[in-house]
Protein backbone atom coordinates (compact mmCIF):
# COMPACT_ATOMS: atom_id res chain seq x y z
CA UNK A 1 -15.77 14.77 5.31
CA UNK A 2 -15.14 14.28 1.45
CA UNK A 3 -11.94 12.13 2.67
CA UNK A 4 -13.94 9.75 4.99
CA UNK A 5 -16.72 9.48 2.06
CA UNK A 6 -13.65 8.18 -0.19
CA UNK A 7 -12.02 6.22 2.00
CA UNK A 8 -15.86 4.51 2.60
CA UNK A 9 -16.04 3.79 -0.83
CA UNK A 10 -12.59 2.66 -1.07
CA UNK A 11 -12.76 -0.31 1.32
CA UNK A 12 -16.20 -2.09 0.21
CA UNK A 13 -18.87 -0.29 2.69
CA UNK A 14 -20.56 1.03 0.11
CA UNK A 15 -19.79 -1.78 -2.86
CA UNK A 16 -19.65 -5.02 -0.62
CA UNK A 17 -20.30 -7.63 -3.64
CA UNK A 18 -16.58 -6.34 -5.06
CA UNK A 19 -14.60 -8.43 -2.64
CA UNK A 20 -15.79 -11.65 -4.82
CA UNK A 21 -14.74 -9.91 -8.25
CA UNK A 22 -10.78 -11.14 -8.17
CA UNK A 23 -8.54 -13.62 -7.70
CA UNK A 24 -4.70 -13.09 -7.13
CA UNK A 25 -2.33 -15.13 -8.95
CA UNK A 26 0.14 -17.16 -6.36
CA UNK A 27 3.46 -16.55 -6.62
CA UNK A 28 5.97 -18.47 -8.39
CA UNK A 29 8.80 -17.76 -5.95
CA UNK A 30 9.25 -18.37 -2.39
CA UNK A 31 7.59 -16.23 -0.36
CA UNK A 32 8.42 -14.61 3.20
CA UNK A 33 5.63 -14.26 5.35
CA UNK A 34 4.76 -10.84 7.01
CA UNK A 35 3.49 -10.21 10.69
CA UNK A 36 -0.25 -10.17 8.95
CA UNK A 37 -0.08 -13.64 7.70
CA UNK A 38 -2.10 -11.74 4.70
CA UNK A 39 1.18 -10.46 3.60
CA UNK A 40 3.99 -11.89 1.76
CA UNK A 41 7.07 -10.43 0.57
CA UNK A 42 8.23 -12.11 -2.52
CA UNK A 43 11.73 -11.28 -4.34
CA UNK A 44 15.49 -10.79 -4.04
CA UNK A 45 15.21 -9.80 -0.32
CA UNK A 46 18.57 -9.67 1.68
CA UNK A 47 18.97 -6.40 3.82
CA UNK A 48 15.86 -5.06 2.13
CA UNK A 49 13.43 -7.60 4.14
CA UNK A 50 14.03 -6.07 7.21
CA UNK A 51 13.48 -2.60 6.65
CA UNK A 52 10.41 -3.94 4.29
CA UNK A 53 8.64 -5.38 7.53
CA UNK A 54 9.63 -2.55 9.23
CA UNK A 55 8.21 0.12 7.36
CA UNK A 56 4.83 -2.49 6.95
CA UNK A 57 4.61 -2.68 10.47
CA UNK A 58 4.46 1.16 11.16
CA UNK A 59 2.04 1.55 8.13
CA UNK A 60 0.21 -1.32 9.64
CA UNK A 61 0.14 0.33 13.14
CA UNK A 62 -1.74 3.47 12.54
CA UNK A 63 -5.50 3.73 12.40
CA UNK A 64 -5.58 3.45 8.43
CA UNK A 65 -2.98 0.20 8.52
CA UNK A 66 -5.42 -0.99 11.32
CA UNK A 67 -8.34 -0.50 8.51
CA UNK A 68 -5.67 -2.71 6.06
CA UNK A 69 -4.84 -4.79 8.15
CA UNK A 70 -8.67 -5.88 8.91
CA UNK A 71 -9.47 -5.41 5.30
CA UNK A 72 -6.17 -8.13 4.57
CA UNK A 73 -6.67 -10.76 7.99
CA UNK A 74 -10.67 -10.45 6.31
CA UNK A 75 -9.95 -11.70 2.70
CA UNK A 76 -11.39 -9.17 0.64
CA UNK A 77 -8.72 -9.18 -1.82
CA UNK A 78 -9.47 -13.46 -2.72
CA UNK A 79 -5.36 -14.08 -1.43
CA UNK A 80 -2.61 -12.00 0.10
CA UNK A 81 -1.09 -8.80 -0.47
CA UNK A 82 1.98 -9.18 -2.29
CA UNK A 83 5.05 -7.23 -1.63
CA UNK A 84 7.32 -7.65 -4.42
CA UNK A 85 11.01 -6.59 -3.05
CA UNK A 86 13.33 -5.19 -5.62
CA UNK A 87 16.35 -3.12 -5.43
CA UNK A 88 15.84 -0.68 -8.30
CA UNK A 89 13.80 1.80 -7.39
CA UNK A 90 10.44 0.62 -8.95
CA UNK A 91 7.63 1.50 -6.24
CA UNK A 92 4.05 0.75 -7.60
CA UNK A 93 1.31 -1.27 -7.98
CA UNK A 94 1.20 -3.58 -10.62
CA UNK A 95 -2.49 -3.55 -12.62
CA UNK A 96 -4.61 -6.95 -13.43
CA UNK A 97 -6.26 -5.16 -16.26
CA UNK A 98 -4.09 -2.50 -17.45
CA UNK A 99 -5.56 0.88 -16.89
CA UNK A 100 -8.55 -0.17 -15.32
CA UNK A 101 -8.35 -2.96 -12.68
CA UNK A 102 -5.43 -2.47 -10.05
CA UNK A 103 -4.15 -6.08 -8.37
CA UNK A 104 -2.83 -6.63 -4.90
CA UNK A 105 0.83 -6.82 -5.90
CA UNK A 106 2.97 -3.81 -4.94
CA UNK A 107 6.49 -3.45 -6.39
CA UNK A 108 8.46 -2.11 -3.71
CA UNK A 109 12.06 -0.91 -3.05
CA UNK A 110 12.22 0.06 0.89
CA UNK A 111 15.93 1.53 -0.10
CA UNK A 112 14.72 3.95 -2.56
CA UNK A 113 13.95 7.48 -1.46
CA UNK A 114 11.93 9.46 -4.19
CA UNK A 115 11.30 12.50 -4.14
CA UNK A 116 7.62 14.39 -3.46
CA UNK A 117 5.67 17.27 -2.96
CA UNK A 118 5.03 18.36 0.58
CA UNK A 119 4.04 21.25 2.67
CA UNK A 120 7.61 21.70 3.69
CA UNK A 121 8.59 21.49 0.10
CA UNK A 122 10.64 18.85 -1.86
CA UNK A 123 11.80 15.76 0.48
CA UNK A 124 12.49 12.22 0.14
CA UNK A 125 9.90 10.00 0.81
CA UNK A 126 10.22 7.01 3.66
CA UNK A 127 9.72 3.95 3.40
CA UNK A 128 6.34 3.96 5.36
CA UNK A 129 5.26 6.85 2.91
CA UNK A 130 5.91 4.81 -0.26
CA UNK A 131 4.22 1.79 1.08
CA UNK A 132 1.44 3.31 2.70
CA UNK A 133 0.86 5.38 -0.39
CA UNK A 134 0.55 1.79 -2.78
CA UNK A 135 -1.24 0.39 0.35
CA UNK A 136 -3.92 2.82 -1.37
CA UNK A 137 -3.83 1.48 -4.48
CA UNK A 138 -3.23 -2.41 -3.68
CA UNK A 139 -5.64 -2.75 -0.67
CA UNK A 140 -8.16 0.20 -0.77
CA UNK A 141 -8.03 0.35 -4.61
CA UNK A 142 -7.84 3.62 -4.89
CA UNK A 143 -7.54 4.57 -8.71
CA UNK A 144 -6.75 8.50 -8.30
CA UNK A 145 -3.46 9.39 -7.13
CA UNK A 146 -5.11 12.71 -5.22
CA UNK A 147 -7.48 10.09 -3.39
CA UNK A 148 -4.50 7.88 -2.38
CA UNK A 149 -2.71 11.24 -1.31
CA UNK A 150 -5.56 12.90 0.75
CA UNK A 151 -7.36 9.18 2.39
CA UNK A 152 -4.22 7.33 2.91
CA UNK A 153 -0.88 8.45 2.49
CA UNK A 154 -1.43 12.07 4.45
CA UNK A 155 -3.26 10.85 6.73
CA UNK A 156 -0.21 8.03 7.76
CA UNK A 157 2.27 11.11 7.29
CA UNK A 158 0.20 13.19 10.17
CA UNK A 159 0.58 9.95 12.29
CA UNK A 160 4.12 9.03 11.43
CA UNK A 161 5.11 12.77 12.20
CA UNK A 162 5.62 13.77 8.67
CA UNK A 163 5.15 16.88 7.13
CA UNK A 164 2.01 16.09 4.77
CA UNK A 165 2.71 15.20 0.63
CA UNK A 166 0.87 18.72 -1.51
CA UNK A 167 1.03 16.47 -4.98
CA UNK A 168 1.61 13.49 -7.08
């Protein structure tokens, strides 16, 4: 129950005025469109794109992306998620405020396959993993990196078939 209580909080239930609190910066490059047209992918893209929307789309498909998703198609971030492609290995979200206010842009390299804690021990990470687990940060603004871990990210693992992340 804790988990649901936190993942309340996280998307505005229980704080519905903070939708109206930010504004996202557009961005200066050209921008590729996702299937949500709340989404764009901005960035050196080439053979990344593909496996970017890919791994979106199976995030996006699950009953947490399916919360994102309405959260994103709604507006409550003031503009779209960005999904800033890159090629070396950065995977986070980028702060407005630094330290205190997270923004909507996630830096993401669908290539990359860190490493993490899970039940089953150390594995790589996929795609959908990293990007579901910024998805927490980005869209649910989810400050805690256990919170993102126990109300997003695991819960996407247990759909996806993955064995569930232990720690940050």
């Amino acid at each position: 129950m804790l988990r649901w209580t936190v993942f309340l909080v996280a998307v505005g239930i229980l704080f519905p005025a903070w939708e109206a609190e930010f504004e996202l910066p557009r961005p200066a490059r050209p921008a590729t469109r996702a299937a949500s047209p709340a989404v764009v992918f901005v960035g050196d893209a080439g053979p990344a794109l593909p496996r970017a929307r890919a791994a979106l789309e199976r995030v996006l498909a699950t009953p947490i992306g399916v919360k994102a998703r309405e959260l994103l198609d709604a507006g409550v971030l003031g503009g779209p998620l960005v999904i800033e492609l890159n090629d070396r290995g950065e995977n986070f979200t980028a702060y407005r405020v630094p330290g205190r206010e997270l923004g909507e842009t996630i830096l993401f390299d669908p290539g990359s396959r860190p490493l993490v804690h899970t039940e089953r021990g150390r594995a790589e990470a996929a795609p959908e993993t990293v990007l579901a687990h910024e998805i927490g940060h980005a869209v649910f603004k989810l400050t805690s990196e256990e919170a993102v871990i126990q109300a997003i990210e695991n819960p996407i693992r247990d759909e996806l078939g993955m064995p569930r992340r232990s720690r940050f």
